[in-house]
Protein backbone atom coordinates (compact mmCIF):
# COMPACT_ATOMS: atom_id res chain seq x y z
CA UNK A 1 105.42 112.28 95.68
CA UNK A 2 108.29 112.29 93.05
CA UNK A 3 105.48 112.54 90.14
CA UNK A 4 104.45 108.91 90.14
CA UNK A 5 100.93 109.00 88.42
CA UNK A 6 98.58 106.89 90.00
CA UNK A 7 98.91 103.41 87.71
CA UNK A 8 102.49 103.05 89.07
CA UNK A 9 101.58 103.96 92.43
CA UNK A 10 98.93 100.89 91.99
CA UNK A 11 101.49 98.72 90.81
CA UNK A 12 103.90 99.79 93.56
CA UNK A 13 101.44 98.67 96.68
CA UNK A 14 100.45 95.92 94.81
CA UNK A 15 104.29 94.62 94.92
CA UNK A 16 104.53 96.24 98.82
CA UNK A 17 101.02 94.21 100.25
CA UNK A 18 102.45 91.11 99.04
CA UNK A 19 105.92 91.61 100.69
CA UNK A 20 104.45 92.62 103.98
CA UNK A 21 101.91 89.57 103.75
CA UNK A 22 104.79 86.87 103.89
CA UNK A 23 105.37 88.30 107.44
CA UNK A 24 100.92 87.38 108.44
CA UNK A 25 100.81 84.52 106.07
CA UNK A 26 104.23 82.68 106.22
CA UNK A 27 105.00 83.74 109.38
CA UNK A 28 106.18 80.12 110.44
CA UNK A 29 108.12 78.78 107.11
CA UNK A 30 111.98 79.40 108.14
CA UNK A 31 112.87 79.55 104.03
CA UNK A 32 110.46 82.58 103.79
CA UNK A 33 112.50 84.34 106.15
CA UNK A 34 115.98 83.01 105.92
CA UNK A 35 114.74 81.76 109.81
CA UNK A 36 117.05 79.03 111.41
CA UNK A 37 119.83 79.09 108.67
CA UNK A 38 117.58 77.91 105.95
CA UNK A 39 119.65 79.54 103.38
CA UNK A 40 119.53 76.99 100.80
CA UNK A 41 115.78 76.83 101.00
CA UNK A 42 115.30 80.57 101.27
CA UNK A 43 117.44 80.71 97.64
CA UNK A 44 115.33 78.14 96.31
CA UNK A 45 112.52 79.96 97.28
CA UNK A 46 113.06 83.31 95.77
CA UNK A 47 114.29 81.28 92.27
CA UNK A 48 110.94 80.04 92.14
CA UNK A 49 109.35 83.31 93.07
CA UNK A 50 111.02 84.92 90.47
CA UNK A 51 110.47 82.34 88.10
CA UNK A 52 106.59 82.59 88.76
CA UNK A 53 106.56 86.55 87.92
CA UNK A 54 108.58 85.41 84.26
CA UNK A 55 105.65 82.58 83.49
CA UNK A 56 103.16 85.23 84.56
CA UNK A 57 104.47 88.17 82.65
CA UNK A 58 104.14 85.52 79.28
CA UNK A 59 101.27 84.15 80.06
CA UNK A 60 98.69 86.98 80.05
CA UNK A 61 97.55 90.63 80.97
CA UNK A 62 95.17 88.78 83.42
CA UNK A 63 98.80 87.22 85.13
CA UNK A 64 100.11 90.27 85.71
CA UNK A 65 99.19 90.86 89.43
CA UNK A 66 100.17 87.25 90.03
CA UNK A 67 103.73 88.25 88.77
CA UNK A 68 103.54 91.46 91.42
CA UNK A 69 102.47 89.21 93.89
CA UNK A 70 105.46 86.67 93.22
CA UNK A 71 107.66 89.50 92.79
CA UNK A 72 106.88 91.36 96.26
CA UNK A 73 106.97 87.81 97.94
CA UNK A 74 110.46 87.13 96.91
CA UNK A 75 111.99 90.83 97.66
CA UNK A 76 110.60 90.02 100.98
CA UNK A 77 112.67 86.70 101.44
CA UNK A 78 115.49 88.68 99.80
CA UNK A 79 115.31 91.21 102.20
CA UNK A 80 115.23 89.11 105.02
């Protein structure tokens, strides 16, 4: 298990739900998925993701699963 203590494997399937979700819960947006060559959308998309887990990460401790949400959102669209 490479020695990841269990707070970082938290934080890790916190970030991995939210990626796999985009597939159940934005299953039909094409920019979540770089679907039918929306790659101008798709960008867009993960700038804003990424600029929701920087607002979280200032805002508060309470923000900080919002920002691993964000964060696991956008590597999905990135990894599409």
């Amino acid at each position: 298990r490479l020695g990841i203590n269990s707070k970082l494997r938290s934080v890790i399937d916190q970030v991995c739900t939210s990626n796999v979700l985009v597939n159940l819960e934005e299953f039909t947006s094409p920019s979540s998925h770089f679907d039918n060559e929306a790659f101008s959308e798709g960008s867009i998309l993960i700038a804003n993701r990424l600029a929701d887990v920087q607002t979280n990460l200032m805002r508060d401790s309470l923000s900080v699963f919002d920002a691993r949400q964000s964060f696991g959102q956008a590597m999905h669209t990135l990894q599409d």
